[in-house]
Protein backbone atom coordinates (compact mmCIF):
# COMPACT_ATOMS: atom_id res chain seq x y z
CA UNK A 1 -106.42 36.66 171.00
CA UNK A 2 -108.82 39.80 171.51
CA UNK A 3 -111.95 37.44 172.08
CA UNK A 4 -109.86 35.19 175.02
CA UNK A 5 -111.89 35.94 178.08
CA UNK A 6 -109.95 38.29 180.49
CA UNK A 7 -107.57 37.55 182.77
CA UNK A 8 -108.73 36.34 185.95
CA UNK A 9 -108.73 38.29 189.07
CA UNK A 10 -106.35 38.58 192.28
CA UNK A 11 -109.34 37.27 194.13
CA UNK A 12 -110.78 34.51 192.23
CA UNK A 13 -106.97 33.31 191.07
CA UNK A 14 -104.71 33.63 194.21
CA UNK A 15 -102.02 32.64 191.83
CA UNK A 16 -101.83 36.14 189.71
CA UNK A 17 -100.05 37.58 192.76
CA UNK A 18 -97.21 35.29 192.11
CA UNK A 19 -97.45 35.15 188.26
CA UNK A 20 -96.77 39.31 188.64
CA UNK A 21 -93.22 38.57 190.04
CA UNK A 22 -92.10 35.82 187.68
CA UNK A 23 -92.42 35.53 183.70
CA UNK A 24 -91.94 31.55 184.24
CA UNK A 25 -95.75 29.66 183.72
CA UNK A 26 -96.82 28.94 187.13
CA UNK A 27 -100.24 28.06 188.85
CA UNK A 28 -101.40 27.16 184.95
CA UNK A 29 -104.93 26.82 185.02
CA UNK A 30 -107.17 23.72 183.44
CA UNK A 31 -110.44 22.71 181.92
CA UNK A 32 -111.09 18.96 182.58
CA UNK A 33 -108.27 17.28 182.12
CA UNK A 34 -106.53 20.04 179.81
CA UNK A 35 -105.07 23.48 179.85
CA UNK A 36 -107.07 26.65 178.99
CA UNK A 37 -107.32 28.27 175.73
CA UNK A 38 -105.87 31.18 176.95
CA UNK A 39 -102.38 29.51 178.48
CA UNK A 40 -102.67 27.17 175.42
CA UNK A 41 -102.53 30.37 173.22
CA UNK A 42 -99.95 32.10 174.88
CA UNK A 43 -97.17 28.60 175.16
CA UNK A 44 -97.28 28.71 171.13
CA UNK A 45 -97.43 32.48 170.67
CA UNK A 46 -94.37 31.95 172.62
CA UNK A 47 -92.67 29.58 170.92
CA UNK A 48 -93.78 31.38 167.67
CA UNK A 49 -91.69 34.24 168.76
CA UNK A 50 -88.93 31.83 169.53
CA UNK A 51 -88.70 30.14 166.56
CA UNK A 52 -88.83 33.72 164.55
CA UNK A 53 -85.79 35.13 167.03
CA UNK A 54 -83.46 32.44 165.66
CA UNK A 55 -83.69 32.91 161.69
CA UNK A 56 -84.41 37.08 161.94
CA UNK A 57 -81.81 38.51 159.97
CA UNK A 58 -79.80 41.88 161.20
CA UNK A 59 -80.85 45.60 160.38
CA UNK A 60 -77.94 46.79 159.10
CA UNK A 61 -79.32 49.98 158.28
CA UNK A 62 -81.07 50.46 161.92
CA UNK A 63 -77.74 48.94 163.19
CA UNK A 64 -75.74 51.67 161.68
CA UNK A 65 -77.57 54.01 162.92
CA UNK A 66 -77.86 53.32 166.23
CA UNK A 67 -73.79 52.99 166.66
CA UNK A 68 -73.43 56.36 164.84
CA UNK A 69 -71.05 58.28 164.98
CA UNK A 70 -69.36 55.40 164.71
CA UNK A 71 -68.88 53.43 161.47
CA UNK A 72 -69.60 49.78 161.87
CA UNK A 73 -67.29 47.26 160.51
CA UNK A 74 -69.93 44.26 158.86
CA UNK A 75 -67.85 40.95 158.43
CA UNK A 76 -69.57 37.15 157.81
CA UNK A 77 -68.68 33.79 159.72
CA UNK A 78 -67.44 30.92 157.35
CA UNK A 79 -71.13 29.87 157.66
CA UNK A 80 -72.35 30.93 154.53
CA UNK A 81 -76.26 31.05 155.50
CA UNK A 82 -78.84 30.91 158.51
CA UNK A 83 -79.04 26.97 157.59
CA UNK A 84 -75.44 26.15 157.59
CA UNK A 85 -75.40 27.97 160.90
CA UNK A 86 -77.58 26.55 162.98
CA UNK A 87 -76.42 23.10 161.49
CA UNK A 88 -72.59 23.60 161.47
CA UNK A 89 -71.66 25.69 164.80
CA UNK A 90 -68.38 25.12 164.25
CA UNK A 91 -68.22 27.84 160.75
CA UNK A 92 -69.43 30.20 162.98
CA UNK A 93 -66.98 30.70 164.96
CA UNK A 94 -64.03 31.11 162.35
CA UNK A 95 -64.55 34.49 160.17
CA UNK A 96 -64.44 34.40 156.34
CA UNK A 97 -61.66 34.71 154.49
CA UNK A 98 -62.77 37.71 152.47
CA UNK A 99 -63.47 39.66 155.49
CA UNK A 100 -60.52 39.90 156.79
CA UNK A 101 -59.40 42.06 154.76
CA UNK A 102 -61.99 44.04 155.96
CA UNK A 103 -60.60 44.92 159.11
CA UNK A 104 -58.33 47.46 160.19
CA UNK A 105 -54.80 46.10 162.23
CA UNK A 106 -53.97 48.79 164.88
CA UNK A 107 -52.92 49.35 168.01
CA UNK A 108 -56.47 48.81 169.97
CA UNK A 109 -56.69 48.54 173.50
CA UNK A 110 -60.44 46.59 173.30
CA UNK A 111 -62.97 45.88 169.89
CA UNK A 112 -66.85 45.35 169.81
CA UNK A 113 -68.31 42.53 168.22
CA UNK A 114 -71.87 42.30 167.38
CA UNK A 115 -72.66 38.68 166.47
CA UNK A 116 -76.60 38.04 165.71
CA UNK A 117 -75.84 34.45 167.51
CA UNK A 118 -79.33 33.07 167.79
CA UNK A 119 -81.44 36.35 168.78
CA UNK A 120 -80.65 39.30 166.62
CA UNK A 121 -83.15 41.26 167.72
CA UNK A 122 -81.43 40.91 171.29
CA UNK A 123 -78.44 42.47 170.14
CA UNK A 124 -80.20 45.36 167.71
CA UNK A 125 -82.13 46.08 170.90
CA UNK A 126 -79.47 46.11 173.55
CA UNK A 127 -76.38 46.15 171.60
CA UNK A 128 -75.42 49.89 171.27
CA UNK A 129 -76.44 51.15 174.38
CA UNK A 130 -74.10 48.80 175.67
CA UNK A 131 -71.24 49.99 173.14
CA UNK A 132 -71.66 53.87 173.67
CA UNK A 133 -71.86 53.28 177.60
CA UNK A 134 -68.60 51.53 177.60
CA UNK A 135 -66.83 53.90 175.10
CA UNK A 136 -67.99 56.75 177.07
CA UNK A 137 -66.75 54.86 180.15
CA UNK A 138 -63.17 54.31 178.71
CA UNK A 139 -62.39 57.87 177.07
CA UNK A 140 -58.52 57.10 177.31
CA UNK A 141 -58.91 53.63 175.96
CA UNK A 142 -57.95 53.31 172.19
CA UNK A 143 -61.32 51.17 170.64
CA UNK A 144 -61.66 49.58 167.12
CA UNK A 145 -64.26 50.76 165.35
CA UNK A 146 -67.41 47.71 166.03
CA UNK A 147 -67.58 45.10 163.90
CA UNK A 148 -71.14 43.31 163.18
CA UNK A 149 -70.44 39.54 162.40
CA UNK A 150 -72.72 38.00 160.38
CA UNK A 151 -73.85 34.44 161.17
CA UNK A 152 -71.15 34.69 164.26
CA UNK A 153 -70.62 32.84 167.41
CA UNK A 154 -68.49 33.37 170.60
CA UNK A 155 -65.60 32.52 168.98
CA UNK A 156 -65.43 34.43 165.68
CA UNK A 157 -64.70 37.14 168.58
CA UNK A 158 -60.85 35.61 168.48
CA UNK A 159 -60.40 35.93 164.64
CA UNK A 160 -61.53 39.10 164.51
CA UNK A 161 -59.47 41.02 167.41
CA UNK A 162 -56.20 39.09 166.00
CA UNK A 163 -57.29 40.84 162.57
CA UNK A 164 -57.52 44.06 164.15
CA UNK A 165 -54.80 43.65 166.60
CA UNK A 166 -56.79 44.41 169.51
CA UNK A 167 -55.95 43.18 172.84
CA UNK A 168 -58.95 42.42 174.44
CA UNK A 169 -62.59 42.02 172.83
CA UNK A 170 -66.19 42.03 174.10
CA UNK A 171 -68.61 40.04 172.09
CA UNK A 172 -72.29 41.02 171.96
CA UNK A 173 -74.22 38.21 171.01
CA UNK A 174 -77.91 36.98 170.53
CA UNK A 175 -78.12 33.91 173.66
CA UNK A 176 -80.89 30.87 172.66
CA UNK A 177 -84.42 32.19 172.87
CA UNK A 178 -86.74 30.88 175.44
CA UNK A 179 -90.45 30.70 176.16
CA UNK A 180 -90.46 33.89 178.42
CA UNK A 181 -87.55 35.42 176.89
CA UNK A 182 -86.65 35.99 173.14
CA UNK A 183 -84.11 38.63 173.09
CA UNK A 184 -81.83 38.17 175.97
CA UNK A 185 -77.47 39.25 175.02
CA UNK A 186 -75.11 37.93 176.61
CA UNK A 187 -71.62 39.57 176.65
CA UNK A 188 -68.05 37.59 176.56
CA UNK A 189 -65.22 39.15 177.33
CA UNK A 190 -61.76 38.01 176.58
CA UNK A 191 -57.80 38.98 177.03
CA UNK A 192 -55.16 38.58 174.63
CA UNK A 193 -57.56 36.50 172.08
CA UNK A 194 -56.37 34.15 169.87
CA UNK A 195 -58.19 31.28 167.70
CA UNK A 196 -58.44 28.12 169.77
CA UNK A 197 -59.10 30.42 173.10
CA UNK A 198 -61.04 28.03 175.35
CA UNK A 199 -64.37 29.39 177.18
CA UNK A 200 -62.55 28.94 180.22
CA UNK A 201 -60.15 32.18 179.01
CA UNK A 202 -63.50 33.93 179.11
CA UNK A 203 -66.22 36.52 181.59
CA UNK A 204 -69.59 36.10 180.81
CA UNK A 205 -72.53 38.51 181.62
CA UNK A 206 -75.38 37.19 180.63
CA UNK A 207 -79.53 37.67 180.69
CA UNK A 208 -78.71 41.06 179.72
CA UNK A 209 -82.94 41.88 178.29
CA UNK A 210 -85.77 44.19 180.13
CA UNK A 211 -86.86 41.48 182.54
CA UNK A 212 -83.47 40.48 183.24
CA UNK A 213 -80.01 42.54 183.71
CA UNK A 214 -80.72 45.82 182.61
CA UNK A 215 -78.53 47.65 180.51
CA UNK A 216 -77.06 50.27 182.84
CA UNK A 217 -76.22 47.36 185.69
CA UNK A 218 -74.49 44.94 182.43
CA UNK A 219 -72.14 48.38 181.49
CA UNK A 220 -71.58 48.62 185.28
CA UNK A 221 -69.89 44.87 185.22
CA UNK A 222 -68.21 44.93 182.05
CA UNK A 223 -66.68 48.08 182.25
CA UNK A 224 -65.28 46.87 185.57
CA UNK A 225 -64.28 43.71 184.12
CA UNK A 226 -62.53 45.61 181.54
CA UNK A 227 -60.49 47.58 183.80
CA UNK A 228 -59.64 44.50 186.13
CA UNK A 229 -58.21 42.60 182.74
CA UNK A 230 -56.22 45.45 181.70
CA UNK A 231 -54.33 45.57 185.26
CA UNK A 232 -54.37 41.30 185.82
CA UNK A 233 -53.83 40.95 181.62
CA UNK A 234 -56.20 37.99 182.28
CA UNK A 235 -59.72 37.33 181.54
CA UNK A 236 -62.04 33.62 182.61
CA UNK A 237 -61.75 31.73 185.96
CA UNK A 238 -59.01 33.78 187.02
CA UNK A 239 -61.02 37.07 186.82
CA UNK A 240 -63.53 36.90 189.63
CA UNK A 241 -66.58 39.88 188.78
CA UNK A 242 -67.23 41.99 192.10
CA UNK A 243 -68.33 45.14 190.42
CA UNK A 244 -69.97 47.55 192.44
CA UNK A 245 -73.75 47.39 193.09
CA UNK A 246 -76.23 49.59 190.76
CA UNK A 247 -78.65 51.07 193.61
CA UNK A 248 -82.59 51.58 191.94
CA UNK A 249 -83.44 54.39 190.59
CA UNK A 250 -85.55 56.56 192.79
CA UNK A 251 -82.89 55.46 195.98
CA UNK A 252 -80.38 57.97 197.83
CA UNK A 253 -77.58 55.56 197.01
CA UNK A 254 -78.59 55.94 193.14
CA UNK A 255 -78.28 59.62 193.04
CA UNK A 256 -74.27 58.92 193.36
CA UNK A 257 -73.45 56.38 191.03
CA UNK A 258 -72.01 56.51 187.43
CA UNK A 259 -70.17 54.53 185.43
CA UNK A 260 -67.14 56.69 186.22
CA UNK A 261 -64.49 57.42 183.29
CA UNK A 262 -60.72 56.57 183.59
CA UNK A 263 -58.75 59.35 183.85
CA UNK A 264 -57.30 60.75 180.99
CA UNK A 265 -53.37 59.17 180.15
CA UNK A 266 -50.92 61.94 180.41
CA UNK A 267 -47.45 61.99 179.18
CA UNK A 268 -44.80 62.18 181.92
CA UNK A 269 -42.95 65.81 181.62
C-alpha cells in the first residue's frame, strides 16, 4: 500500500475534515461507477485484521507479565478449541471440569476474569491496566488472584467466582471485531454470581479501545459500579451507572480527579 497515491487534500476533498472526527467510512470516493483502490484496499485490510482478531490466541507469557505481581490463574471453557468456540457458544460459557480444581475457594470480596472472547488482543492490550487501576482503587477490598479463561464467554464469569467463592466478578472480555475497530473490551460486572445468571443481573461498559472509552474513564465507571453493588448487593437493571465525569487532560477540572481509594476497614475498639 506504499505506491497508493496520497491522501487527498482538505481542499480538493471537503470530506477529510469530517473523516478526521469519525473512524466510520464516510464521503467514500469513486472511479466510474466503482470505489477507489485506495478505500478498496483499506475495507479488506480491515476485514483482514478482523478476521485475524477472532482466532489470535492469548500471550500467556506477555499476559503474565503484565498482571505481575500478581499470579494469574489460566483456566479453559468446556470448548475445547477456537473451532468449537465460535461454533458452540454455549461451551464457552461453562468452565472445564479440570479447571476447577484450579481455583482457589476463599473469602473474596470481587475476582478478575480475562476471557479472550472474540478479540484477544483487546484484552492483552487493555486488560491489566484495567485490573491494577481497580485493585489500586479498592486497597481494603479482598481480590482473587485473576483468572485468564481460555476460549471463555460472559458467562464462564459465573462458574468461576462460585469456584472461588467470590461475591462479585468483573469479566474482561474480547467484544466482536469490526471494520474500524478490532480490539475493543468490554467489561461485565455481576453480584452474587451463580450459573444460569441472566444478562439482565449484569453492568456493562463497553467500547473500552483508544478511539473509544479510554482506559482511565472505563476504571472511573467500574470502580464506581463496584462500590454501588457492594452497598445495593445488586448488579443489572437495578444498578443505574452515574459515575462521575473524567475531565480531559490538560483541563483545571482534571488536575483534581482520581480514582479515589476506599478507606482502609478498621476494627471497632
Amino acid at each position: 500500500m506504499s505506491d497508493l497515491p496520497e491522501k487527498p487534500s482538505t481542499a480538493s476533498d471537503p470530506w477529510q475534515k469530517l473523516r478526521d472526527l469519525t473512524r466510520a467510512r464516510i464521503g467514500l470516493a469513486r472511479t466510474g461507477n466503482g470505489q477507489t483502490t485506495r478505500d478498496v484496499l483499506s475495507f479488506q485490510a480491515a476485514h483482514a485484521m478482523a478476521r485475524d482478531a477472532v482466532h489470535m490466541a492469548f500471550d500467556l507469557d506477555g499476559l503474565r507479565h503484565d498482571l505481575a505481581p500478581a499470579a494469574p490463574l489460566i483456566v479453559s471453557s468446556a470448548a475445547p478449541d477456537r473451532t468449537t468456540y465460535l461454533s458452540r457458544p454455549d461451551l464457552g460459557r461453562s468452565l472445564a471440569p479440570a479447571s476447577k480444581e484450579l481455583l482457589p475457594r476463599g473469602d473474596w470480596d470481587l475476582a478478575f476474569v480475562l476471557a479472550d472472547g472474540l478479540s484477544a488482543q483487546a484484552v492483552m492490550q487493555q486488560g491489566p491496566a484495567v485490573f491494577h487501576a481497580c485493585r489500586r482503587a479498592l486497597p481494603a477490598w479482598r481480590i482473587a488472584p485473576p483468572v485468564i479463561a481460555l476460549q471463555g464467554r460472559v458467562a464462564i464469569g459465573d462458574d468461576i467466582a462460585e469456584a472461588l467463592g467470590a461475591r462479585m466478578v468483573a469479566v474482561l472480555i474480547g467484544e466482536r471485531p469490526g471494520l474500524s475497530v478490532p480490539n475493543s473490551m468490554g467489561v461485565y460486572l455481576t453480584y452474587n454470581p451463580a450459573p444460569g445468571c441472566p444478562d439482565s443481573r449484569r453492568n456493562c461498559l463497553s467500547n473500552i479501545h483508544l478511539h473509544g472509552l479510554g482506559i482511565d474513564e472505563a476504571c472511573v465507571k467500574l470502580v464506581w459500579l463496584m462500590r454501588e453493588a457492594q452497598t445495593l448487593k445488586l448488579t443489572g437493571v437495578g444498578l443505574k451507572e452515574r459515575a462521575p465525569q473524567l475531565w480531559a487532560p490538560g483541563t483545571p477540572e482534571a488536575s483534581h480527579q482520581t480514582i479515589a481509594p476506599t478507606p482502609e476497614k478498621r476494627d471497632t475498639p
